[in-house]
PDB file of N, CA and C in Angstrom:
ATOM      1  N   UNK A   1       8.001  21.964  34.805  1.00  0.00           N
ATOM      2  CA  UNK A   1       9.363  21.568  34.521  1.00  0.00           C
ATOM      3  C   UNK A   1       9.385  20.388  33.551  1.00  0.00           C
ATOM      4  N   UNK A   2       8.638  19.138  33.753  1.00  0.00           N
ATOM      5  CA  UNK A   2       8.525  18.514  33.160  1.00  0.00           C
ATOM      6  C   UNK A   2       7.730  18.245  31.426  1.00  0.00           C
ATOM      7  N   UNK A   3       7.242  19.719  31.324  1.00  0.00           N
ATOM      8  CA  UNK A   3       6.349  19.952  29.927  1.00  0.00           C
ATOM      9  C   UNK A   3       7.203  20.789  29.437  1.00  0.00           C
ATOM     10  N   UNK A   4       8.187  21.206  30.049  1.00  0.00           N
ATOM     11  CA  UNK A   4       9.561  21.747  29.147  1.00  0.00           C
ATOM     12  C   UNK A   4      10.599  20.929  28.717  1.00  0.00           C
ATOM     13  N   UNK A   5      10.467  20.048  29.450  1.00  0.00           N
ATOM     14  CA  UNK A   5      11.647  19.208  28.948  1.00  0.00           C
ATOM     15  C   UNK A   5      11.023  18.069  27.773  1.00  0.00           C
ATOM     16  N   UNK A   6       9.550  17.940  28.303  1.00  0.00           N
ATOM     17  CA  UNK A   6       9.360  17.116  26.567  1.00  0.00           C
ATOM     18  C   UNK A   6       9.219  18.208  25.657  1.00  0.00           C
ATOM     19  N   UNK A   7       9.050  19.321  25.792  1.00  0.00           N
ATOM     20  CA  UNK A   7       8.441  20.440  24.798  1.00  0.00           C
ATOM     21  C   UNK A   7      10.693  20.484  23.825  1.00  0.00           C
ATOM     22  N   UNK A   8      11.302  20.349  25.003  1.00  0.00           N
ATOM     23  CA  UNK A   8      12.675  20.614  24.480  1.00  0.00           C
ATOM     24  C   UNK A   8      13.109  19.026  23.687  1.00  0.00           C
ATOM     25  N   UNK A   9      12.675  18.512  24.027  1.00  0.00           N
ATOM     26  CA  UNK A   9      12.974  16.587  23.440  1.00  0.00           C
ATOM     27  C   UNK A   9      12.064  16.721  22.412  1.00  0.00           C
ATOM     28  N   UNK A  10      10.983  16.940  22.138  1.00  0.00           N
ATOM     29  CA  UNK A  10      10.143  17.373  20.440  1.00  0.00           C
ATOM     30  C   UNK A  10      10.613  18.194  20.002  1.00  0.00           C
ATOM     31  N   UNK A  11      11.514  19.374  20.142  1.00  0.00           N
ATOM     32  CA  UNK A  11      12.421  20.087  19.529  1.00  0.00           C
ATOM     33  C   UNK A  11      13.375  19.540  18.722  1.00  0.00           C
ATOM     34  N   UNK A  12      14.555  18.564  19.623  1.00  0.00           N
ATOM     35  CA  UNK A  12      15.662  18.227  19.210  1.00  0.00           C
ATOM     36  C   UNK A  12      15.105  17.209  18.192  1.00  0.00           C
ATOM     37  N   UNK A  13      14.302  16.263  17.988  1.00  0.00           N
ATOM     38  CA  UNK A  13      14.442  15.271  17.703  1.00  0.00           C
ATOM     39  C   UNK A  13      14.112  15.635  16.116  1.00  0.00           C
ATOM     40  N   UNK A  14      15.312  14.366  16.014  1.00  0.00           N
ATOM     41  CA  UNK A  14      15.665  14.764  13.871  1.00  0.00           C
ATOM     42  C   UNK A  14      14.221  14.382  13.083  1.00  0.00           C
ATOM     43  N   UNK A  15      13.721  15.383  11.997  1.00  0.00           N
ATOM     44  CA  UNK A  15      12.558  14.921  11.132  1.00  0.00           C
ATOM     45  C   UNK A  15      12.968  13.160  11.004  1.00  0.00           C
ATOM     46  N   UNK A  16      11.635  12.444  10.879  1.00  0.00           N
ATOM     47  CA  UNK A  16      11.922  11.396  10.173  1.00  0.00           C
ATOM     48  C   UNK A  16      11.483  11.430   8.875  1.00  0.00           C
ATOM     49  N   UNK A  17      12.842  10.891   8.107  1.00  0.00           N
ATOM     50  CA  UNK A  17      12.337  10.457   6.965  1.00  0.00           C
ATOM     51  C   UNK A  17      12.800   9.693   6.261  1.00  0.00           C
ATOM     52  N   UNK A  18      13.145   9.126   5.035  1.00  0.00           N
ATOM     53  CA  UNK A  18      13.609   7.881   4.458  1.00  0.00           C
ATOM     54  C   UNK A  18      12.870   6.767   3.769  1.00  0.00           C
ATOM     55  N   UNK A  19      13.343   5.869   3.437  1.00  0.00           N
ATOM     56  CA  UNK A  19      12.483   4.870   3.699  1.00  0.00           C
ATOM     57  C   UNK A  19      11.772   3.967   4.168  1.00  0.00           C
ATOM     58  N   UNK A  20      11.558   4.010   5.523  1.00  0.00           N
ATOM     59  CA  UNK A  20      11.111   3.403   6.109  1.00  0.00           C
ATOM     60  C   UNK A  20       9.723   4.269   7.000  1.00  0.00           C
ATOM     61  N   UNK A  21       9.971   5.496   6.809  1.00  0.00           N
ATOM     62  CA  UNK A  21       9.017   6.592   6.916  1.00  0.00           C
ATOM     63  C   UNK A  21       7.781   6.182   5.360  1.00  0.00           C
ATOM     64  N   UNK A  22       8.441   6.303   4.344  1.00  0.00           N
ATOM     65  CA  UNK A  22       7.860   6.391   2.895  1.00  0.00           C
ATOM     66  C   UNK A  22       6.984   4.918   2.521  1.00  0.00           C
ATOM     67  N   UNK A  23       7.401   4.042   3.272  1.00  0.00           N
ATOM     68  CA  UNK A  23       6.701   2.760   3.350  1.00  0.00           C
ATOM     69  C   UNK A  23       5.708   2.662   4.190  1.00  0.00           C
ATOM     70  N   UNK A  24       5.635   3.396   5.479  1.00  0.00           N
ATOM     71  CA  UNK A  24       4.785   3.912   6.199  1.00  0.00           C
ATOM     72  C   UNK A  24       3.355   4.481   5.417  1.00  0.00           C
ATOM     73  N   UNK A  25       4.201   5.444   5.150  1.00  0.00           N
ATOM     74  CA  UNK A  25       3.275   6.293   4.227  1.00  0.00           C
ATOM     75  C   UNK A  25       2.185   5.819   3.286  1.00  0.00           C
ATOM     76  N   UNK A  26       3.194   4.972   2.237  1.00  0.00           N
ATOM     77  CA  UNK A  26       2.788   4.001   1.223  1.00  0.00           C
ATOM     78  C   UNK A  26       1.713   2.856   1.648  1.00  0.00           C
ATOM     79  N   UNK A  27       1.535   2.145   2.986  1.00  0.00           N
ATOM     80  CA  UNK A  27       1.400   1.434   3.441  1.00  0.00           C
ATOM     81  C   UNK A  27      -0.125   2.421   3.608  1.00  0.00           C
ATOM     82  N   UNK A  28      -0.003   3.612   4.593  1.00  0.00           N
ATOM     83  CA  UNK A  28      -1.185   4.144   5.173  1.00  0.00           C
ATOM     84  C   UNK A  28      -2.122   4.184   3.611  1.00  0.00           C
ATOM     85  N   UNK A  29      -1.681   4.884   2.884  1.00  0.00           N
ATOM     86  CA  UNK A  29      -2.539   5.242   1.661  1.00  0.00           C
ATOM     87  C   UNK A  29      -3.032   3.747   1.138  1.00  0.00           C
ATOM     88  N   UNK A  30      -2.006   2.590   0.906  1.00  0.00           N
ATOM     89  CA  UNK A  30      -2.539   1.137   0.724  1.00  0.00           C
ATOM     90  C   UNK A  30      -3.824   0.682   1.241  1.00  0.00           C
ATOM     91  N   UNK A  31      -4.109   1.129   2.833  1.00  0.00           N
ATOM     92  CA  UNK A  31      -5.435   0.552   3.328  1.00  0.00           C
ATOM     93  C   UNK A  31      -6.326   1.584   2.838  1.00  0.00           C
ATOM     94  N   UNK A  32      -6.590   2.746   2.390  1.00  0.00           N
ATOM     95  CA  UNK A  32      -7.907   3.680   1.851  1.00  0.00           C
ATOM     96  C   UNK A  32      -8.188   2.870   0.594  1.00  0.00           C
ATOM     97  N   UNK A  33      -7.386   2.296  -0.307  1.00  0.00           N
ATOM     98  CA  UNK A  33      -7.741   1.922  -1.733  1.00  0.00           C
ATOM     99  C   UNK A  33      -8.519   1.573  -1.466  1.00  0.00           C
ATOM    100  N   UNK A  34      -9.837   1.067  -2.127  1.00  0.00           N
ATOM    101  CA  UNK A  34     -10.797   0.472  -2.495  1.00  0.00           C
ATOM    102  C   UNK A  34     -10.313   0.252  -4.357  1.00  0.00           C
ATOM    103  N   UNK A  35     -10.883  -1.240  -4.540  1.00  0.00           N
ATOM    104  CA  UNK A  35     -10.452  -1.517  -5.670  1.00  0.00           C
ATOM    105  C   UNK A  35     -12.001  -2.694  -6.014  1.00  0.00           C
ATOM    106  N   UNK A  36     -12.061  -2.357  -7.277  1.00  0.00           N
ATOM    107  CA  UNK A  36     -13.426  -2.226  -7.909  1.00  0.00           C
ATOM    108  C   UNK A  36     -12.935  -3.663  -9.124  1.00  0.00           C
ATOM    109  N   UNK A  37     -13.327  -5.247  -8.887  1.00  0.00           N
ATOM    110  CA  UNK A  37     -13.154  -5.769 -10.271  1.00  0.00           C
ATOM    111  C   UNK A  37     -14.116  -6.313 -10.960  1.00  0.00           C
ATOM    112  N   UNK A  38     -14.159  -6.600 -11.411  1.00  0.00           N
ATOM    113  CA  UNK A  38     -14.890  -6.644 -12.879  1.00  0.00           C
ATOM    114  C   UNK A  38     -14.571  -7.311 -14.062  1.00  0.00           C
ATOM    115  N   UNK A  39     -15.681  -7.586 -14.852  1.00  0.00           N
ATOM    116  CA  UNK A  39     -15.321  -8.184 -16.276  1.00  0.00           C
ATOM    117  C   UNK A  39     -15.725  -7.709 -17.339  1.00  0.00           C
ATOM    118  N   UNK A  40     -14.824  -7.326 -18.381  1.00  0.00           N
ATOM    119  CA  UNK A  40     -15.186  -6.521 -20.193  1.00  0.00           C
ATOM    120  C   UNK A  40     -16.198  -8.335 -20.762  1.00  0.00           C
ATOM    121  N   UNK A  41     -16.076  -7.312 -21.637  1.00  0.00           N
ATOM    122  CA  UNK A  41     -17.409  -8.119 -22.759  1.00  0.00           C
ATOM    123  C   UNK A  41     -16.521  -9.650 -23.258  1.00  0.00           C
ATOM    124  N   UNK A  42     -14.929  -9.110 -23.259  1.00  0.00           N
ATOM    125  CA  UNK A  42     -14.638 -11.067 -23.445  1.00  0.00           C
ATOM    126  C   UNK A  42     -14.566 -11.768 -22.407  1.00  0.00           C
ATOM    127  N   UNK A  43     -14.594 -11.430 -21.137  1.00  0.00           N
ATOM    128  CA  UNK A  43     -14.304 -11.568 -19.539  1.00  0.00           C
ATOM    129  C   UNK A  43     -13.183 -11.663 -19.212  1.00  0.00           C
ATOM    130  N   UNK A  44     -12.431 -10.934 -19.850  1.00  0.00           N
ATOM    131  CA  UNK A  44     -11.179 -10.345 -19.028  1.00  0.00           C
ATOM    132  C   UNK A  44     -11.142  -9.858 -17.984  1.00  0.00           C
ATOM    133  N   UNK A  45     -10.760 -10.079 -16.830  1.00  0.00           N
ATOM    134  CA  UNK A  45     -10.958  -9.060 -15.240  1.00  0.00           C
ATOM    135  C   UNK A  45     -10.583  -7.715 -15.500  1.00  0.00           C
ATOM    136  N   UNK A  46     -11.139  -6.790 -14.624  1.00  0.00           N
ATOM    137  CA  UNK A  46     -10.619  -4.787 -15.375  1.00  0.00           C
ATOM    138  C   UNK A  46     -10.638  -5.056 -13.746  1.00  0.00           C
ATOM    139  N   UNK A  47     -10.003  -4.004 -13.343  1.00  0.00           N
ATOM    140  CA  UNK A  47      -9.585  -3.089 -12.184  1.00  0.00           C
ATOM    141  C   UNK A  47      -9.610  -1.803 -11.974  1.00  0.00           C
ATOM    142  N   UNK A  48     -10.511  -1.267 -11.308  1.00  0.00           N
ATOM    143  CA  UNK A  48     -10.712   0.137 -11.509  1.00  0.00           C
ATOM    144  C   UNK A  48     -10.087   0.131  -9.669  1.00  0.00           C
ATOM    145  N   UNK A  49      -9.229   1.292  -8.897  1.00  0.00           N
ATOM    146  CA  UNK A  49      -8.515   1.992  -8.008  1.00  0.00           C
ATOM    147  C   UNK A  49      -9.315   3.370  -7.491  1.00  0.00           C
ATOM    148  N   UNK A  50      -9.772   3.483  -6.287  1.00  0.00           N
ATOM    149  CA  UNK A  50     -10.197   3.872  -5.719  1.00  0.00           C
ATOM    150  C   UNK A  50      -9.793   5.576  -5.815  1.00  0.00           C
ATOM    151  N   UNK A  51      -8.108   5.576  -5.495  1.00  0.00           N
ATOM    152  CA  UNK A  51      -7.035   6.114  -5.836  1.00  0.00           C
ATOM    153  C   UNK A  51      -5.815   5.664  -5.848  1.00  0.00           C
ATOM    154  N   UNK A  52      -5.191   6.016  -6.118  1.00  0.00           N
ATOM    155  CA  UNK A  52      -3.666   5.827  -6.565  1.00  0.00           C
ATOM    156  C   UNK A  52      -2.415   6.132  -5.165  1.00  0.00           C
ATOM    157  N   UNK A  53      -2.145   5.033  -5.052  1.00  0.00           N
ATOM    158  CA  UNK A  53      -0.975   4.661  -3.923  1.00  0.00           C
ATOM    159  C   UNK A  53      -0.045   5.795  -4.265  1.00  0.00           C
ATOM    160  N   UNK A  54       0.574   6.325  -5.650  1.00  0.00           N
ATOM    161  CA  UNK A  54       1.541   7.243  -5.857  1.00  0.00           C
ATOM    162  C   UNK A  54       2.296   6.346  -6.431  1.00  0.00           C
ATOM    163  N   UNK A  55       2.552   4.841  -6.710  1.00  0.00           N
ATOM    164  CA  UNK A  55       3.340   4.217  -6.800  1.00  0.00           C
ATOM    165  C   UNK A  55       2.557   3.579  -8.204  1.00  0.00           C
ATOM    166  N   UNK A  56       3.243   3.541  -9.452  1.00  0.00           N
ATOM    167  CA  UNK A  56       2.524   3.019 -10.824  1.00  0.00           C
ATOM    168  C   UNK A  56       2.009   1.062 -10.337  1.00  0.00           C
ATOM    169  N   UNK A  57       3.503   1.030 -10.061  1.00  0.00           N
ATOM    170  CA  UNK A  57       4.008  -0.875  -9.677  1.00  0.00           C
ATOM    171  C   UNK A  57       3.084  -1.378  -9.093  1.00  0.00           C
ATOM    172  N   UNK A  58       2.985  -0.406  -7.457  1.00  0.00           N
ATOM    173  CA  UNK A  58       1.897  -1.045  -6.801  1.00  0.00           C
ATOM    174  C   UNK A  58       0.396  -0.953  -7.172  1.00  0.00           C
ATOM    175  N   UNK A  59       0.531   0.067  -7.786  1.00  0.00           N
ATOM    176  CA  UNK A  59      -1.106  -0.033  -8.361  1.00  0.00           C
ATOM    177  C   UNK A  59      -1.750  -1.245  -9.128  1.00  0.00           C
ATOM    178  N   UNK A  60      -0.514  -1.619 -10.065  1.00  0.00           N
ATOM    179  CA  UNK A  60      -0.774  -2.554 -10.774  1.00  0.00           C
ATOM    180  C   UNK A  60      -0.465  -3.874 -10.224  1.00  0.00           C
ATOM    181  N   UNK A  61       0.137  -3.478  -9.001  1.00  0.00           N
ATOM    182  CA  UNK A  61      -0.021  -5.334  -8.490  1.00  0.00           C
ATOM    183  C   UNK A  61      -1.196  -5.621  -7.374  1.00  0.00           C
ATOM    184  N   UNK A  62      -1.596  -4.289  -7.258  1.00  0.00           N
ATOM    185  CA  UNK A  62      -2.757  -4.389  -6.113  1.00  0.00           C
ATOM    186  C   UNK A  62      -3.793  -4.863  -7.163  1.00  0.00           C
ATOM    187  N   UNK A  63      -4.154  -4.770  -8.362  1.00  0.00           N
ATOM    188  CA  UNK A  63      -5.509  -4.611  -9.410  1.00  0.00           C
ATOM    189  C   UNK A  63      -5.112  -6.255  -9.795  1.00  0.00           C
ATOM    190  N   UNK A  64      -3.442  -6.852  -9.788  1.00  0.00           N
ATOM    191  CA  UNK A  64      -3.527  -8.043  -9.888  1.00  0.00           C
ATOM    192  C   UNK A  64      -3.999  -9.314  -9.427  1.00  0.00           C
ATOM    193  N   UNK A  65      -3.825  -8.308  -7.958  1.00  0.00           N
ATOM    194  CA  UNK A  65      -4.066  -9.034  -6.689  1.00  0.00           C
ATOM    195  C   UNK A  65      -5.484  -9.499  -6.206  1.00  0.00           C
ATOM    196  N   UNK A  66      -6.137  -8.360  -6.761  1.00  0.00           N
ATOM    197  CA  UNK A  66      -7.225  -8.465  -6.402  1.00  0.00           C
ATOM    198  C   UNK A  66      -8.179  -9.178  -7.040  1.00  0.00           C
ATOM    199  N   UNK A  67      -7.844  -9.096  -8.467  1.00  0.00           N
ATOM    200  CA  UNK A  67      -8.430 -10.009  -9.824  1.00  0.00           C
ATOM    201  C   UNK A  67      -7.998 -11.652  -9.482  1.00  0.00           C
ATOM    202  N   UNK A  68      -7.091 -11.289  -8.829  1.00  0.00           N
ATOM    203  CA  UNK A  68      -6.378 -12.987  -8.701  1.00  0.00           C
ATOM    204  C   UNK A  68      -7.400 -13.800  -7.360  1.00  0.00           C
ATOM    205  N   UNK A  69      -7.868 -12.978  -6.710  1.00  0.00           N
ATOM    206  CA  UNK A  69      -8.507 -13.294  -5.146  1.00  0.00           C
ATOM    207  C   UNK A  69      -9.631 -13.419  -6.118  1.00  0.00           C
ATOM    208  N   UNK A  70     -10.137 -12.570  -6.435  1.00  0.00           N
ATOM    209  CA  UNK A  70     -11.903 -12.931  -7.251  1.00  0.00           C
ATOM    210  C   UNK A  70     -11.540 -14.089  -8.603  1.00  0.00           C
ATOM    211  N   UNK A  71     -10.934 -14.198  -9.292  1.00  0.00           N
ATOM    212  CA  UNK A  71     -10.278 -15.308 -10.238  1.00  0.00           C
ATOM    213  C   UNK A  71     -10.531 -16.761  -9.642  1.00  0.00           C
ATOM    214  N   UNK A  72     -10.193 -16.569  -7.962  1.00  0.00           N
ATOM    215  CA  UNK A  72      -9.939 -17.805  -7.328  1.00  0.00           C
ATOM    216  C   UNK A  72     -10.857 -18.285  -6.700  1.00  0.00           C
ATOM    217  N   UNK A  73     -12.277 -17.449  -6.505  1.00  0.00           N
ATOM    218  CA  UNK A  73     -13.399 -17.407  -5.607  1.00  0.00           C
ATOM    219  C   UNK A  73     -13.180 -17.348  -4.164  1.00  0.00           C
ATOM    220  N   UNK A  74     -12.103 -16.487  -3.645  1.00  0.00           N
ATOM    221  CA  UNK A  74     -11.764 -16.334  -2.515  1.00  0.00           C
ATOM    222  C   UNK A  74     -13.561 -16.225  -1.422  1.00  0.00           C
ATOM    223  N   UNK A  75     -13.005 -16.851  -0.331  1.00  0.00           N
ATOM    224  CA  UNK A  75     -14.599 -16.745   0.216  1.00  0.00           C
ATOM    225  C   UNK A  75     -14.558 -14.873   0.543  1.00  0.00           C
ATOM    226  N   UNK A  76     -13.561 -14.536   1.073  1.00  0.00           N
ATOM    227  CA  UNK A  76     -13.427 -12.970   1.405  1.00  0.00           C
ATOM    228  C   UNK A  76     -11.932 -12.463   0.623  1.00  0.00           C
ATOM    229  N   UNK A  77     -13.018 -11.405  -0.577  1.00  0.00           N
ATOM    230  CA  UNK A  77     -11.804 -10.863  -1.033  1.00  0.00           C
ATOM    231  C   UNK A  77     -10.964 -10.118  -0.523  1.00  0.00           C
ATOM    232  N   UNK A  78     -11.552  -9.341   0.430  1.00  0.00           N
ATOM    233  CA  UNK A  78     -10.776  -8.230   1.188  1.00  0.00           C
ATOM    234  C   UNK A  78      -9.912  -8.846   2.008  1.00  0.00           C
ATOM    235  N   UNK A  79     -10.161 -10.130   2.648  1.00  0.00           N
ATOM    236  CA  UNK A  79      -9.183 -10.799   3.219  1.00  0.00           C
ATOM    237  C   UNK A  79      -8.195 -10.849   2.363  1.00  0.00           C
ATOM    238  N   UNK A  80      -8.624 -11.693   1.087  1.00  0.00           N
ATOM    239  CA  UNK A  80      -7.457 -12.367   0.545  1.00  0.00           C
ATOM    240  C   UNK A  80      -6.318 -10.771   0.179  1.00  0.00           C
ATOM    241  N   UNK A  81      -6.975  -9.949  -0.328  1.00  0.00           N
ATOM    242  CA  UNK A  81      -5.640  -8.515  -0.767  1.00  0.00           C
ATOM    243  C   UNK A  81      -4.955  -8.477   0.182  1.00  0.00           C
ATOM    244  N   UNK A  82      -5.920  -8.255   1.735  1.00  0.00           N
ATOM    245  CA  UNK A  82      -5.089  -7.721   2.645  1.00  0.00           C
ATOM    246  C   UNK A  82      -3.834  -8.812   3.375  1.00  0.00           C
ATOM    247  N   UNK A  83      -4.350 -10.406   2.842  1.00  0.00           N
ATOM    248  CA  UNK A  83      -3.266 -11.155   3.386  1.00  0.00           C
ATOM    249  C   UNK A  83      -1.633 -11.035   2.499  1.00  0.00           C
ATOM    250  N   UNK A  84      -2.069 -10.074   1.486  1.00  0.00           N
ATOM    251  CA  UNK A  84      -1.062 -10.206   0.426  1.00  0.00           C
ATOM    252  C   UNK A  84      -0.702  -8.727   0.340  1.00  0.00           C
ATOM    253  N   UNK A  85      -1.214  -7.763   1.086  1.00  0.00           N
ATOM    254  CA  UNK A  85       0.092  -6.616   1.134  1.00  0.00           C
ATOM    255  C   UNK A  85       1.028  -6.249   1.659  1.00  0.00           C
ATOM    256  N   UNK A  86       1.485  -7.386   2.600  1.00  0.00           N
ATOM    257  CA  UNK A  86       2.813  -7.286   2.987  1.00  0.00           C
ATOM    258  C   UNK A  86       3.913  -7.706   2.219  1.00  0.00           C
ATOM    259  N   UNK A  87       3.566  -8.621   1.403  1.00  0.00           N
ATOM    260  CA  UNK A  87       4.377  -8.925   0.000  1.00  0.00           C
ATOM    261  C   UNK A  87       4.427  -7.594  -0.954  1.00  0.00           C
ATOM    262  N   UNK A  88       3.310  -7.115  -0.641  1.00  0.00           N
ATOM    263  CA  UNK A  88       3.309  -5.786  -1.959  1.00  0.00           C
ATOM    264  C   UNK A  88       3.951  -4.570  -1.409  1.00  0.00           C
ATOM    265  N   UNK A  89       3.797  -4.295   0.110  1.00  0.00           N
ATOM    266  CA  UNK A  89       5.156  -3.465   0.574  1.00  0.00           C
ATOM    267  C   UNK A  89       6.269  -3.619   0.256  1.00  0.00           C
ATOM    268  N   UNK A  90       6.633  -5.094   0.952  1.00  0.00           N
ATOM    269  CA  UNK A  90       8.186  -5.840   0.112  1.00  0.00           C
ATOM    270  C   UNK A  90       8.311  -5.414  -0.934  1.00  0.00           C
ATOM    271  N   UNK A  91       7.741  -5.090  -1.537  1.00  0.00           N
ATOM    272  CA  UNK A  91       8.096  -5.334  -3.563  1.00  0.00           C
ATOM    273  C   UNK A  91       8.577  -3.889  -3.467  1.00  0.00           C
ATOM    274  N   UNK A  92       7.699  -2.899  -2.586  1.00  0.00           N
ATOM    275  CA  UNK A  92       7.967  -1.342  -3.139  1.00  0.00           C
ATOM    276  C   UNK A  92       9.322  -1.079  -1.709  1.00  0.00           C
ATOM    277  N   UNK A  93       9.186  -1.579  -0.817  1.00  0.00           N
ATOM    278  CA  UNK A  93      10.672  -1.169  -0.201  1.00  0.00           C
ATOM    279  C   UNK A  93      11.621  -1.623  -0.652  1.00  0.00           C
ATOM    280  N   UNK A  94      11.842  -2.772  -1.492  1.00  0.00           N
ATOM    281  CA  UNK A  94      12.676  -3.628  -2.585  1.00  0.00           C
ATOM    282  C   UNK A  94      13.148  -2.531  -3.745  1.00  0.00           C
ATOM    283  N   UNK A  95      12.184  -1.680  -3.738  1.00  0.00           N
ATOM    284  CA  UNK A  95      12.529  -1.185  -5.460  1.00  0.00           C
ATOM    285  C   UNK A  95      12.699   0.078  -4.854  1.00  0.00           C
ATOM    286  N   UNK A  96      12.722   1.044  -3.259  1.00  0.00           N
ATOM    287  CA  UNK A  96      12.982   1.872  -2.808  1.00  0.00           C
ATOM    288  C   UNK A  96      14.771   1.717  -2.694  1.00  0.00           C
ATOM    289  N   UNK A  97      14.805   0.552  -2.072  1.00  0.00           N
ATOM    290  CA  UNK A  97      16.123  -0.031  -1.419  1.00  0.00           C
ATOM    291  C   UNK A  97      17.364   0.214  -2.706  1.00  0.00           C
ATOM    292  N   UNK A  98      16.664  -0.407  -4.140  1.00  0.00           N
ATOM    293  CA  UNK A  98      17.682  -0.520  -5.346  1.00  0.00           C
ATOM    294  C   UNK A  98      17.576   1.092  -5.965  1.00  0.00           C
ATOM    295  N   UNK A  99      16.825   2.199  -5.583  1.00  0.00           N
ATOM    296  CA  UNK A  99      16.622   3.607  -6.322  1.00  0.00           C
ATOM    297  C   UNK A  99      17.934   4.153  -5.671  1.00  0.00           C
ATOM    298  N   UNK A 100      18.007   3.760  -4.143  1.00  0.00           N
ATOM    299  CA  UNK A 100      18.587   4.566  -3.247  1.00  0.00           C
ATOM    300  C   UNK A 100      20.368   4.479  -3.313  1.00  0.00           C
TER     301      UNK A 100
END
């Protein structure tokens, strides 16, 4: 009785989706990046992306981000990105919020 009635409550219940689903999303694919930096022959920092969030913006503020943590001699870079993608969600639910 009771595996029918959740089987009938996973029925009813509305798809989620939106934005706050899509930031989710955005967010999950955010922690797989691996991001690769580096320096060209004048020592400019390069950023090479593991893969691509789906999002152009965030790509390019994650490759900023990350150049900026190694720029700074962060003792742990991976710390320093990851203390700074909740700002970089902000930025893309910000620019979800003004599409919509």
């Amino acid at each position: 009785m009771i595996v029918l009635l959740l089987l009938a409550m996973i029925q009813d219940a509305p798809p989620i989706v939106g934005e706050e689903t899509d930031i989710v999303v955005i967010g999950h694919r955010l922690d797989r990046i691996q991001v690769a930096v580096g320096r060209d022959d004048r020592g400019k920092f390069t950023c090479e992306l593991s893969l691509s969030s789906g999002r152009d913006r965030l790509d390019a503020l994650l490759c900023r981000t990350a150049a900026a943590c190694v720029r700074h001699k962060a003792a742990d870079v991976q710390a320093c990105v990851n203390a700074r993608k909740p700002e970089l969600l902000a930025d893309v639910r910000k620019s979800l919020s003004a599409a919509q």
